[in-house]
Protein backbone atom coordinates (compact mmCIF):
# COMPACT_ATOMS: atom_id res chain seq x y z
CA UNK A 1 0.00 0.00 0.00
CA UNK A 2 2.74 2.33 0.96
CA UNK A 3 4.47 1.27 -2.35
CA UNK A 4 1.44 2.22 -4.39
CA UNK A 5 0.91 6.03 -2.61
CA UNK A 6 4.31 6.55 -3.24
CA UNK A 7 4.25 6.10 -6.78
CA UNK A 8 1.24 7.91 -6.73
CA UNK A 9 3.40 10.92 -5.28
CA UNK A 10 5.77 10.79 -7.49
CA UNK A 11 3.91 10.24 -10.32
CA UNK A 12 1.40 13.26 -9.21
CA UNK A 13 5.00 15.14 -8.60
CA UNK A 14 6.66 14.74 -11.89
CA UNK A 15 3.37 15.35 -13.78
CA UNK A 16 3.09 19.03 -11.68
CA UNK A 17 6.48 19.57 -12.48
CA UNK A 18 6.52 18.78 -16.44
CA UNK A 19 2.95 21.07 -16.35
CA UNK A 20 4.84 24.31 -14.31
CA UNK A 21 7.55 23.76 -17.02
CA UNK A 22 5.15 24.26 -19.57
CA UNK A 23 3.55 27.11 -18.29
CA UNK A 24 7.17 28.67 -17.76
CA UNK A 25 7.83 27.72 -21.35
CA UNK A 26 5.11 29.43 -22.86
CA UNK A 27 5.20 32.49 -20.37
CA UNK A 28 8.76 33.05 -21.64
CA UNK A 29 8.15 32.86 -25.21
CA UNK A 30 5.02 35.18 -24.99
CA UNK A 31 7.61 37.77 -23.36
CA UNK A 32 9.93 37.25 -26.10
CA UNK A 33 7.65 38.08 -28.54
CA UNK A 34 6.50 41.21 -26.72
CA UNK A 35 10.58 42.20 -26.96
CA UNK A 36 9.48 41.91 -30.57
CA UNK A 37 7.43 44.73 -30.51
CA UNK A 38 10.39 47.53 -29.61
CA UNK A 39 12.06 45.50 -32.73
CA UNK A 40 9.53 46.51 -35.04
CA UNK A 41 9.80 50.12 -33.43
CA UNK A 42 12.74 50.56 -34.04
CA UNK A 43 12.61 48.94 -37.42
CA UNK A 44 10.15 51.13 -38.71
CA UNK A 45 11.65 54.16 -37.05
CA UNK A 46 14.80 53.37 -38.71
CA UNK A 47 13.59 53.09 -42.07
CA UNK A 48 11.50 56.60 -41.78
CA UNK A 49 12.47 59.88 -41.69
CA UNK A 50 13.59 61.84 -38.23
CA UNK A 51 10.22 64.19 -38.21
CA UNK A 52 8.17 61.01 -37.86
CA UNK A 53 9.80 59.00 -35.36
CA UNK A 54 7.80 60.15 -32.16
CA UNK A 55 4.51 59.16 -34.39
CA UNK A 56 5.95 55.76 -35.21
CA UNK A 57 7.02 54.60 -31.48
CA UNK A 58 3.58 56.03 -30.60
CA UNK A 59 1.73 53.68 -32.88
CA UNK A 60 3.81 51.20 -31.96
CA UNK A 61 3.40 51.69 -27.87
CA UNK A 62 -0.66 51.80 -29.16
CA UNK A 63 -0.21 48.75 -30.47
CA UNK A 64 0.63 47.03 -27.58
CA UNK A 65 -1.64 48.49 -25.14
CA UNK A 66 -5.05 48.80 -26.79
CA UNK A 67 -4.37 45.43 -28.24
CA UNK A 68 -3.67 43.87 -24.82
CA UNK A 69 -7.43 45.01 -23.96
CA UNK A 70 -9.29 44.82 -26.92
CA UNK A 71 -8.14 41.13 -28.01
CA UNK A 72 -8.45 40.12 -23.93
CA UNK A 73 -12.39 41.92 -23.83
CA UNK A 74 -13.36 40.73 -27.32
CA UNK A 75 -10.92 38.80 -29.70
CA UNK A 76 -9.75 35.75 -27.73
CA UNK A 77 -13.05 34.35 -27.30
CA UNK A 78 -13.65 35.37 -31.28
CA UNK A 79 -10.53 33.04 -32.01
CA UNK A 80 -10.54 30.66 -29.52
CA UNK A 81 -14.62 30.33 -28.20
CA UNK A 82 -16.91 27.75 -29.04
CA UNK A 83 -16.83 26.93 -32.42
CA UNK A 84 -19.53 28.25 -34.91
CA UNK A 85 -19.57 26.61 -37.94
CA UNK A 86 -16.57 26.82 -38.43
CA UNK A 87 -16.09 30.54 -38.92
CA UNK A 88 -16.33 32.09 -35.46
CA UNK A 89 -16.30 31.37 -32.03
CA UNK A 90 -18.51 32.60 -29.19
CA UNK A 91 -18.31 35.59 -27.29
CA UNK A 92 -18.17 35.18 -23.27
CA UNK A 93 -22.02 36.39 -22.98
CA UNK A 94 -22.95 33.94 -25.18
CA UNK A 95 -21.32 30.49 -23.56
CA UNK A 96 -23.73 28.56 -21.49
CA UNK A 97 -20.99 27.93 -19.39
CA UNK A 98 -17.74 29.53 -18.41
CA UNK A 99 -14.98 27.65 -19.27
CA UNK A 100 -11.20 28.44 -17.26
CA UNK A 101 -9.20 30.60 -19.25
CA UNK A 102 -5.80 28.90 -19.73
CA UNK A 103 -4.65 32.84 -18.51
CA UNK A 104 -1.03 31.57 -20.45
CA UNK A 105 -2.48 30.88 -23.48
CA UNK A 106 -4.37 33.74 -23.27
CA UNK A 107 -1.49 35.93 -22.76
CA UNK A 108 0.49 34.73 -25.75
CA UNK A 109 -2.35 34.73 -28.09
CA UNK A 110 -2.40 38.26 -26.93
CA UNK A 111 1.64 39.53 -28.27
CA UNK A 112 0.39 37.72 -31.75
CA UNK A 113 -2.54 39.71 -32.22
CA UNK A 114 -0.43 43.05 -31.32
CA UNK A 115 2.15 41.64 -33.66
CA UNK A 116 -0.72 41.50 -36.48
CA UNK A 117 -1.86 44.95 -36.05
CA UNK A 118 1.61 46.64 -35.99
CA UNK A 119 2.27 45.00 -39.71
CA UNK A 120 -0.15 47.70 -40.61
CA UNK A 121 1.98 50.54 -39.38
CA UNK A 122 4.92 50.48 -41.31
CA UNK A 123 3.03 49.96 -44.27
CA UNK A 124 1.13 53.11 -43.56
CA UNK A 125 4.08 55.66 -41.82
CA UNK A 126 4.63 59.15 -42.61
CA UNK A 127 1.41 60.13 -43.68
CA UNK A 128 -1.68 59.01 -41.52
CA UNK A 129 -4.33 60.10 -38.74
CA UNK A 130 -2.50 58.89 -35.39
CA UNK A 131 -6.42 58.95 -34.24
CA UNK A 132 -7.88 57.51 -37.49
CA UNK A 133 -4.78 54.78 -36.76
CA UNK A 134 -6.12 54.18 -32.92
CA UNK A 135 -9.32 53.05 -34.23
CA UNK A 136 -8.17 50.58 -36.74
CA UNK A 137 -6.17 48.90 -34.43
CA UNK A 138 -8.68 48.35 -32.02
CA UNK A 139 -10.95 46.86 -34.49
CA UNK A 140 -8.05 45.35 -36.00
CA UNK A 141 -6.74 43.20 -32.56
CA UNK A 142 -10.64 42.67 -31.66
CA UNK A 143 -12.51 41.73 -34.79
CA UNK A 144 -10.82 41.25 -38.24
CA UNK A 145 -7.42 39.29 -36.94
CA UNK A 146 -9.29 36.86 -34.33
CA UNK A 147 -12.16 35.61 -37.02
CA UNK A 148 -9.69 34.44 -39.85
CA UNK A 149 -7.72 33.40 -36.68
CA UNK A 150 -10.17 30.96 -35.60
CA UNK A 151 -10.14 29.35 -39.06
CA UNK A 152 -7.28 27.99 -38.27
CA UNK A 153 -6.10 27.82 -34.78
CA UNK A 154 -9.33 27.86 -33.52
CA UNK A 155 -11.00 25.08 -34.53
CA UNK A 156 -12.48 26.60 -37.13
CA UNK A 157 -13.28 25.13 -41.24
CA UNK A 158 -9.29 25.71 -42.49
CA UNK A 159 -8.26 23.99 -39.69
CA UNK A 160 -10.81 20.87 -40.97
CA UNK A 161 -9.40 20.63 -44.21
CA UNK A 162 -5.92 20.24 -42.57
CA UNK A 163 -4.08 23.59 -43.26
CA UNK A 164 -0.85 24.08 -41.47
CA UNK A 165 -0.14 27.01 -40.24
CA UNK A 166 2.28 26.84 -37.11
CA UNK A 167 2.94 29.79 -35.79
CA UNK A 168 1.41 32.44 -38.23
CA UNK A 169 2.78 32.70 -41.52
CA UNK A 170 -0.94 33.59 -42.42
CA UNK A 171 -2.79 34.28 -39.65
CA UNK A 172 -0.50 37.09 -38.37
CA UNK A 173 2.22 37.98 -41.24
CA UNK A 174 -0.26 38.36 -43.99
CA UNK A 175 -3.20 39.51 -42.35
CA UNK A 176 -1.65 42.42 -41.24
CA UNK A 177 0.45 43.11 -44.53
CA UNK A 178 -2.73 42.55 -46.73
CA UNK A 179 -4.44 45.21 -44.65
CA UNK A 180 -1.87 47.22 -44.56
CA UNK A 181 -1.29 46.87 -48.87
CA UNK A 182 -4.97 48.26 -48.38
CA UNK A 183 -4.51 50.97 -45.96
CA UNK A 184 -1.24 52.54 -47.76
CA UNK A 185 -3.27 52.20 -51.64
CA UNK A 186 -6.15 54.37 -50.02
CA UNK A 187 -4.04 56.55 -48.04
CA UNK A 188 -1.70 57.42 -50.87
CA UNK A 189 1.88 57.56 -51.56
CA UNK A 190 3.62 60.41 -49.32
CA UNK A 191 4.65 64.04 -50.97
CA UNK A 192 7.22 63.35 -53.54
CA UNK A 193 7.30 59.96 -53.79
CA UNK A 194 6.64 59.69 -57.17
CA UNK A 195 6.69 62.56 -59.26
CA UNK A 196 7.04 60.77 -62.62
CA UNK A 197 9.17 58.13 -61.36
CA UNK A 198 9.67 56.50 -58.18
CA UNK A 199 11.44 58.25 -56.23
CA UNK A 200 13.89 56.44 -52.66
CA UNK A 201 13.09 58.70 -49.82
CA UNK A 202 15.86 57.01 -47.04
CA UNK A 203 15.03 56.52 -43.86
CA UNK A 204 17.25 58.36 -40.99
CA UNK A 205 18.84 55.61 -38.96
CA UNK A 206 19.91 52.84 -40.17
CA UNK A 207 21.74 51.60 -37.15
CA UNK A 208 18.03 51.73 -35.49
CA UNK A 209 16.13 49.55 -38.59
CA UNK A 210 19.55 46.93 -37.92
CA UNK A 211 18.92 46.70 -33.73
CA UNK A 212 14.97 46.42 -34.70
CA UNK A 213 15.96 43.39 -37.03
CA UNK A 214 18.19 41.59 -34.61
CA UNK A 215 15.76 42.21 -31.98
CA UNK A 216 13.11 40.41 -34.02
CA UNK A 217 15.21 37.64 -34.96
CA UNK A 218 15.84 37.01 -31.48
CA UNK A 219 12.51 37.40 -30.72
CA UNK A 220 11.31 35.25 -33.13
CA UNK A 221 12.30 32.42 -31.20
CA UNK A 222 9.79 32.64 -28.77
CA UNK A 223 7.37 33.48 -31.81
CA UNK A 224 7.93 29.91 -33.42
CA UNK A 225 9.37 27.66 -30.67
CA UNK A 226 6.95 28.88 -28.21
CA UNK A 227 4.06 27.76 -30.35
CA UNK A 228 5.01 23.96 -29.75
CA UNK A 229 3.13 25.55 -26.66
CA UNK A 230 4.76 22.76 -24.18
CA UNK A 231 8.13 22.04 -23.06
CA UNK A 232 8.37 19.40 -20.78
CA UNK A 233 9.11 15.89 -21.94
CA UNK A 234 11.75 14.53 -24.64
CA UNK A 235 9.48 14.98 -27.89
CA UNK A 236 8.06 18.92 -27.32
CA UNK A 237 12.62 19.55 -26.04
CA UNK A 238 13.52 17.65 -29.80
CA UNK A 239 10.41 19.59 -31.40
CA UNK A 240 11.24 23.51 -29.72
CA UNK A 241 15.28 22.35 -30.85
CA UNK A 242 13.96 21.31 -34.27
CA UNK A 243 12.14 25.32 -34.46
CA UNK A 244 15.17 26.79 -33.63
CA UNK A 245 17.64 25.56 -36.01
CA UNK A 246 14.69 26.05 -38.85
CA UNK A 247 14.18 29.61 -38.32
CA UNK A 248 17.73 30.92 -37.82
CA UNK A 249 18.51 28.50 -40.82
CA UNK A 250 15.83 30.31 -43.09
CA UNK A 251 16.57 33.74 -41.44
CA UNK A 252 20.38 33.23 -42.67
CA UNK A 253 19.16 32.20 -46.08
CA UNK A 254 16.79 34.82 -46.27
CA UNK A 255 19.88 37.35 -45.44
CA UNK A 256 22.64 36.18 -47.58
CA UNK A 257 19.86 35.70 -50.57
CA UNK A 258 18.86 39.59 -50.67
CA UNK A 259 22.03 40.58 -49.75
CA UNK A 260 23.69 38.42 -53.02
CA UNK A 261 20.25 39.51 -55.21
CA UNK A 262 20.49 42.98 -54.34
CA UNK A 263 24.15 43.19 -55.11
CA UNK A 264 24.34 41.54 -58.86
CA UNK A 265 20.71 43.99 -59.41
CA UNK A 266 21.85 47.27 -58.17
CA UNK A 267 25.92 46.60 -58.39
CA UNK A 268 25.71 46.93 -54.39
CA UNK A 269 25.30 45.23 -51.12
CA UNK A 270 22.52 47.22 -49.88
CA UNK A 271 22.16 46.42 -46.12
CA UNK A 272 18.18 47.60 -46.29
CA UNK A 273 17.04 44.89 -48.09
CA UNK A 274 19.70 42.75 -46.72
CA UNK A 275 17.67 43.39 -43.27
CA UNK A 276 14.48 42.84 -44.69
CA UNK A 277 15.88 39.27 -46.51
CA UNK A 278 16.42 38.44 -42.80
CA UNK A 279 12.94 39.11 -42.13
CA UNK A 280 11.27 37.57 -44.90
CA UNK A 281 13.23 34.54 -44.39
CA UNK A 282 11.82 34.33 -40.56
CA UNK A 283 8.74 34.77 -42.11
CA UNK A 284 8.58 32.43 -44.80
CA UNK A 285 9.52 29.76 -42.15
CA UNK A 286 6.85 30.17 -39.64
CA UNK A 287 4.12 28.64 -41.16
CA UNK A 288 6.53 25.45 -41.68
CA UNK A 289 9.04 25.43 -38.89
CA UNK A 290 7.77 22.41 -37.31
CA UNK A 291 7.70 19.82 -40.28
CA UNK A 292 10.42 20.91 -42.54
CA UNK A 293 13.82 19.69 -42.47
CA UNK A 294 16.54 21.59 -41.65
CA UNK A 295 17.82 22.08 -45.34
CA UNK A 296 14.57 22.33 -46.47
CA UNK A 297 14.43 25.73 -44.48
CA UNK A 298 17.59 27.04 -45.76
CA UNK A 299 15.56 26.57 -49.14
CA UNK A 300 12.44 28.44 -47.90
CA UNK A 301 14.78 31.28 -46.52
CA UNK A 302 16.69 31.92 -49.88
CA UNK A 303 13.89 31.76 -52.08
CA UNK A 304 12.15 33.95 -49.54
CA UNK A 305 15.20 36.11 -49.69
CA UNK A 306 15.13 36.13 -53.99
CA UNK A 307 11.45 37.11 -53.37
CA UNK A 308 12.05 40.34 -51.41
CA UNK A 309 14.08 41.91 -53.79
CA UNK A 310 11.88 41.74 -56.73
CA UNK A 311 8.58 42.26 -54.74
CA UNK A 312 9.80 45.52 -53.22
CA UNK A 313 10.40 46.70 -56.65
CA UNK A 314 7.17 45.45 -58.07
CA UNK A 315 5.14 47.00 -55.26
CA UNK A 316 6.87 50.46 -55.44
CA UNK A 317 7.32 50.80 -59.36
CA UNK A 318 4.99 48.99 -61.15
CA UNK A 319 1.96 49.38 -58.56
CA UNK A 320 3.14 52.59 -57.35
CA UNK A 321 2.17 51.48 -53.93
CA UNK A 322 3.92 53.39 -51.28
CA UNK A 323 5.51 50.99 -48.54
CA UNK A 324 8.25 52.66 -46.10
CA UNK A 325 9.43 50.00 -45.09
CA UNK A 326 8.74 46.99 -46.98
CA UNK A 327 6.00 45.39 -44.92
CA UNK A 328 3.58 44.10 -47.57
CA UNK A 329 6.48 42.07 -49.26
CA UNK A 330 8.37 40.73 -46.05
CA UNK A 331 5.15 39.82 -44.46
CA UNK A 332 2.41 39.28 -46.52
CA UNK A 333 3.74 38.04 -49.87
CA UNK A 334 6.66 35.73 -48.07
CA UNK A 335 3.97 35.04 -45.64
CA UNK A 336 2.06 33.93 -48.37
CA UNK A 337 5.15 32.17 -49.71
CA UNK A 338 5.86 30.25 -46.89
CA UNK A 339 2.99 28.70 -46.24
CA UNK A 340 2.32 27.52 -49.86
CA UNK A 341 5.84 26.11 -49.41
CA UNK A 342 4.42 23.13 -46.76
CA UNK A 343 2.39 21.71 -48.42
CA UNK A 344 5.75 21.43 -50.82
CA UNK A 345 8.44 20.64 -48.07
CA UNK A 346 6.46 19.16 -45.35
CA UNK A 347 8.11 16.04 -44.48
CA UNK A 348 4.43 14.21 -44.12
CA UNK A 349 2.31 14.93 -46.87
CA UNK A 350 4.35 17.61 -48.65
CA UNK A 351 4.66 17.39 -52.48
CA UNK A 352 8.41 16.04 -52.45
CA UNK A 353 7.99 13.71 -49.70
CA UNK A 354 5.31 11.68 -51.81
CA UNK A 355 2.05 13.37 -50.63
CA UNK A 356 0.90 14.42 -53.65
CA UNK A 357 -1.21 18.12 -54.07
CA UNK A 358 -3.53 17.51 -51.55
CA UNK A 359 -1.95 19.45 -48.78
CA UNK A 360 -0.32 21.79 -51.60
CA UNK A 361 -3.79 22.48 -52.38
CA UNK A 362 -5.16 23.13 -48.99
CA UNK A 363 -2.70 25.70 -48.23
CA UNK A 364 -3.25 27.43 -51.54
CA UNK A 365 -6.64 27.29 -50.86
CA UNK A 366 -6.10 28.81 -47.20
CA UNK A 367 -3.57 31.65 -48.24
CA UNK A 368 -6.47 32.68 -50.96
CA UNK A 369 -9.28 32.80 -48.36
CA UNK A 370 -7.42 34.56 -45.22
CA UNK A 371 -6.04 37.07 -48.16
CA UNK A 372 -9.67 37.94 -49.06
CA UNK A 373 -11.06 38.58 -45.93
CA UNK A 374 -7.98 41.11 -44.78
CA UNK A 375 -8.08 42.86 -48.54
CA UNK A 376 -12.05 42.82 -48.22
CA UNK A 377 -12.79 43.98 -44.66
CA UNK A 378 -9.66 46.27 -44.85
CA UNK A 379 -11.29 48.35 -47.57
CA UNK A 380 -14.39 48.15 -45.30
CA UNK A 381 -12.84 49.50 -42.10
CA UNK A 382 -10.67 52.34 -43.90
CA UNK A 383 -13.17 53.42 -45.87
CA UNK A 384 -15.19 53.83 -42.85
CA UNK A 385 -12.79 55.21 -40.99
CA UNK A 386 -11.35 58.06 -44.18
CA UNK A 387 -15.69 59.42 -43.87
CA UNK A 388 -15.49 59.36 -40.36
CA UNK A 389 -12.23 61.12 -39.13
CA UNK A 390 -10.09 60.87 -42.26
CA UNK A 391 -7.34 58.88 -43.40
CA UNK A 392 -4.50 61.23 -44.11
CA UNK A 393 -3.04 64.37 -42.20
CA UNK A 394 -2.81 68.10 -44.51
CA UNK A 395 -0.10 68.08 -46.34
CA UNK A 396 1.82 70.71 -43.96
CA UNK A 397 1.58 68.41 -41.38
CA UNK A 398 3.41 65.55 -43.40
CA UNK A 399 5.95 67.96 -44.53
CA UNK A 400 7.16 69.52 -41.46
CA UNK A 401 6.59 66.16 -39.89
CA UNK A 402 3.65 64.32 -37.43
CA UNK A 403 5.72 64.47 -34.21
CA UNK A 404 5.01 68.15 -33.71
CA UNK A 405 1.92 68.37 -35.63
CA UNK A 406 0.49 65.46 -34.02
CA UNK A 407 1.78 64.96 -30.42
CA UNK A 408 3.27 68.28 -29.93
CA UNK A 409 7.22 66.90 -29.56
CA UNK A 410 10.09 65.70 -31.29
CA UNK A 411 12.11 62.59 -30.92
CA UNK A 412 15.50 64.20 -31.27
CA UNK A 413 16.50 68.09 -30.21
């Protein structure tokens, strides 16, 4: 009898132990990925001009707070309630019972969906409504990120057909860069930009876009490994290892790929799009990090790298589309990118591991839907919002800059 308690204990011991590990785990990833969100700060501040940068930390710091409330108050429960055929999940009010929130879950859910909304930023810099911006990202973090969300992490009818989407490739890289490729068509390309041709307007600190980059590769740890969502026991140890090789391999590739593109195109190693082939490559991996082989993500990362370079180009000469700082290419079209790329490279079911289209076609099928609903309720929202308050500040205020104009200070004196 004693034998059998005390196997009990220990069993009831080891299993509290593996379950506070777990918790830990994910606790510490979710804060890594909220040290992500000074990395896109600085990113975006980096790649903008000086007169702006108060405006850009602000929308940055807005992110993070009003997202924090509005995704706990409204969009968790969208993405992660009581499924609704398939397309929604229930609000609080309208559970019959109150389920526990898993409050760690809840809180790393939360740094995604701020992630998601501050895609939209860069996109949109130098030229936009700080108060027409505080709206859409609280309707951004509550309503339009957690629906698609629930798709596919929350039980929803992409999640059925067997998409894979581990850690957001989709549901947070592309829905924010798709709304944002909306946002900065409406809103316009800022003064000068193009006055017959396109025209580079540089951004002011370099050295701050390069500590925003590392920052985010370092942060981006948390962003993939974290979603194995448990660390205790051997196989979630070999599967968090297994993320963290993939995405610094496919970060690399994605670096040395723009960096070796951008130098035989424009006769030039331009660190810019160097820094963004970094990004694109981290990325391009998320979706996949979990079932592609290590060389396999080198692979995703320097065709994601290739990618940036010619997208960039596309989007600001031949669509005329006015990006600051590259966000619609690095997130949404290599977000796009690498999730198509599972259903190639997945080591079960992917195209060159013997699984045919099927899961090929499922993620084509899931990029294509997720895209439509950001482009469509986007173009909604900011048409809404441009009859309502207005989308873009006088054109004194974007010359002599939004930090004054808009919150009354500067970021350097």
């Amino acid at each position: 009898m004693e034998e059998t308690l005390t196997l009990h204990t220990i069993e009831s011991t080891v299993a509290a132990t593996g379950h506070s590990l777990d918790v830990v785990w994910v606790l510490l990833s979710a804060a890594l990925v909220m040290f992500m969100q000074p990395g896109f700060a600085m990113a975006e501040a980096g790649f903008t001009r000086a007169k702006n940068t108060a405006n850009i930390l602000m929308k940055n710091m807005l992110d993070f707070g009003v997202g924090s409330i509005s995704f706990f108050l409204i969009g968790y429960a969208l993405m992660f309630g009581t499924d609704l055929g398939g397309f929604i999940g229930k609000l609080p009010f309208l559970e019959e019972s109150s389920a526990e929130i898993d409050y760690s879950f809840l809180m790393f859910q939360t740094v995604f969906a701020a992630t998601a909304a501050t895609i939209v930023s860069g996109a949109v810099a130098e030229r936009t409504e700080f108060k027409t911006y505080l709206f859409f990202s609280i309707i951004t973090t509550a309503l339009i990120y957690p629906i698609s969300g629930h798709w596919i992490w929350g039980g929803g009818w992409l999640s059925d057909l067997g998409f894979h989407d581990f850690a957001g490739s989709t549901v947070v890289h592309s829905v924010g860069a798709w709304m944002g490729l909306v946002g900065a068509a409406l809103i316009g390309p800022r003064i000068g930009k193009y006055n017959g041709k396109a025209n580079a307007i540089p951004g002011h600190n370099l050295t701050f876009a390069a500590l925003g980059v590392f920052i985010l590769w370092f942060g981006w740890f948390g962003f993939n490994a974290g979603s194995q969502l448990a660390a205790a026991g051997k196989e979630n140890t070999v599967a968090i290892s297994h993320i963290f090789l993939t995405t610094n391999l496919s970060a690399a590739g994605g670096t040395l790929a723009a960096l070796a593109v951008s130098w035989l195109r424009y006769k030039r190693p331009t660190l810019s799009l160097t820094l963004n082939g970094a990004l694109a490559g981290l990325v391009a991996i998320t979706a996949g990090c979990d079932i592609v082989s290590p060389h396999a993500a080198i692979i995703i990362g320097i065709l994601a790298g290739i990618t940036l370079v010619f997208s960039v180009e596309f989007i600001d000469k031949k669509l005329r589309i006015d990006d600051p700082v590259g966000a619609i290419t690095v997130h949404g079209v290599n977000g796009a990118l690498g999730t198509i790329l599972v259903g190639v490279f997945a080591t079960d079911g992917g195209l060159l591991y013997g699984g045919g289209f099927g899961l090929l076609g499922i993620q084509v099928l899931g990029v294509v839907a997720v895209a439509a609903w950001a482009l469509g309720t986007a173009y909604v929202l900011f048409k809404i919002l441009d009859k309502a308050i207005g989308l873009r500040v006088p054109s004194i205020v974007e010359e002599e800059g939004l930090d004054i104009y808009e919150h009354g200070e500067k970021a350097y004196h």
